[in-house]
Protein backbone atom coordinates (compact mmCIF):
# COMPACT_ATOMS: atom_id res chain seq x y z
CA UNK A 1 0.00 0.00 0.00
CA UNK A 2 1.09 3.55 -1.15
CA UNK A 3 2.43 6.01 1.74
CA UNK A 4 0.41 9.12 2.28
CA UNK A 5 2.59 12.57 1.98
CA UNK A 6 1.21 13.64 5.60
CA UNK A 7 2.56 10.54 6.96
CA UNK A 8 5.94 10.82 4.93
CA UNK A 9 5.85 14.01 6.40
CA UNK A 10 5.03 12.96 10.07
CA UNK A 11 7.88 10.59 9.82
CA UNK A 12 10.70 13.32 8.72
CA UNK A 13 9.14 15.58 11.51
CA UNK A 14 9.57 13.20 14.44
CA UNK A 15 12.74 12.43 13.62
CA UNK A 16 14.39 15.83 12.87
CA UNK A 17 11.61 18.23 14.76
CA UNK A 18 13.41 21.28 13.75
CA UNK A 19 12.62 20.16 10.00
CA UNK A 20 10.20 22.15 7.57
CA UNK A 21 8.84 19.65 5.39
CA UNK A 22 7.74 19.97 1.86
CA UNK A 23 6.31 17.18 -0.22
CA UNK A 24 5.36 16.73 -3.51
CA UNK A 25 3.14 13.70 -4.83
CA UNK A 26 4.53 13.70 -8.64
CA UNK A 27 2.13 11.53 -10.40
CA UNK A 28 -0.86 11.29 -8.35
CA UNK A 29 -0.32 7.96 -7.91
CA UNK A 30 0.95 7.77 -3.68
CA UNK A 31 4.03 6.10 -4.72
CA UNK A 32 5.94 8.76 -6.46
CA UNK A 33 7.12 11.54 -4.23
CA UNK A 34 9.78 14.63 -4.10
CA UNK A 35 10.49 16.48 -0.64
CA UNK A 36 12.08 19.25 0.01
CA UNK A 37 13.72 18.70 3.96
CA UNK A 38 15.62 22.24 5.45
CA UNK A 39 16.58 21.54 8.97
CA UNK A 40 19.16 23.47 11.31
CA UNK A 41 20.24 20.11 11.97
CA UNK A 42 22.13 19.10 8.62
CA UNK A 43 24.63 22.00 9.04
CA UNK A 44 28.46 21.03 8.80
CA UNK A 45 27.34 17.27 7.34
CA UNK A 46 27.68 15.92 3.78
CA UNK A 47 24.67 16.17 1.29
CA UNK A 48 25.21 12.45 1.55
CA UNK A 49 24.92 12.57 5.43
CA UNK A 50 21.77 14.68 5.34
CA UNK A 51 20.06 12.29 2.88
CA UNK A 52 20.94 9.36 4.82
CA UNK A 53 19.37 11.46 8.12
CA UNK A 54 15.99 11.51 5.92
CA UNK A 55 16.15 8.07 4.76
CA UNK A 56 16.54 6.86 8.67
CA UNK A 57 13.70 9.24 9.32
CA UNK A 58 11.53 6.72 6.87
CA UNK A 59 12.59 3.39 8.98
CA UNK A 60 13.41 1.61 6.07
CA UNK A 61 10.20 1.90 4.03
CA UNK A 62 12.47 3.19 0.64
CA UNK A 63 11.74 0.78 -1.82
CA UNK A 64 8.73 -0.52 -0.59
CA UNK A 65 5.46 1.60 0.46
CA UNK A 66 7.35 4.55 -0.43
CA UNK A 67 8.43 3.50 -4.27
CA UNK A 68 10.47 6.67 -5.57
CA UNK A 69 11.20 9.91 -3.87
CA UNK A 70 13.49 12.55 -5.15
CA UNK A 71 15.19 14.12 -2.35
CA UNK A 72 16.75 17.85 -1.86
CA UNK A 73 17.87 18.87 1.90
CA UNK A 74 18.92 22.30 2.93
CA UNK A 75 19.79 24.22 5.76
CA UNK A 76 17.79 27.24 7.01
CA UNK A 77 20.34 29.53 5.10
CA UNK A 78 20.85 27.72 1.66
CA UNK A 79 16.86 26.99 1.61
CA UNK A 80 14.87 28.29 -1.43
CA UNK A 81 12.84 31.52 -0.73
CA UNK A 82 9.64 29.12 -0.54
CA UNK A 83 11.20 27.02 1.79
CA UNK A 84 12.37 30.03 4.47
CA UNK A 85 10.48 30.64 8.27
């Protein structure tokens, strides 16, 4: 069963609470997802590290409910402008 973007969401949120969370469902279909992540938290770390601090967040359901999701992490200062408190 697809994941739900408000539970993908959830997920990030509990594990990295200081993260603003945008998701995108690109096909309408529940399966195929792109998130924007920009947390405090992933200053001085890798873009590598960062991503593999979201894919924890998901508890290892990459690959199976959650089929595809194109990732881009930030922190607060290298955010986009729609992405900014």
């Amino acid at each position: 069963m697809p994941m739900e973007a408000h539970d993908i969401e959830r997920m990030i949120r509990d594990a990295i609470p200081d993260a603003k969370v945008v998701i995108e469902d690109l096909r309408g279909d529940g399966d195929h997802y792109s998130a924007l992540v920009v947390s405090g938290s992933f200053r001085g770390k890798s873009r590598v590290q960062q991503h593999q601090m979201v894919y924890a967040a998901l508890q290892g359901r990459m690959g199976g409910e959650l089929h595809a999701l194109a990732l881009q992490t930030a922190t607060p200062e290298s955010a986009p402008d729609y992405a900014r408190e």
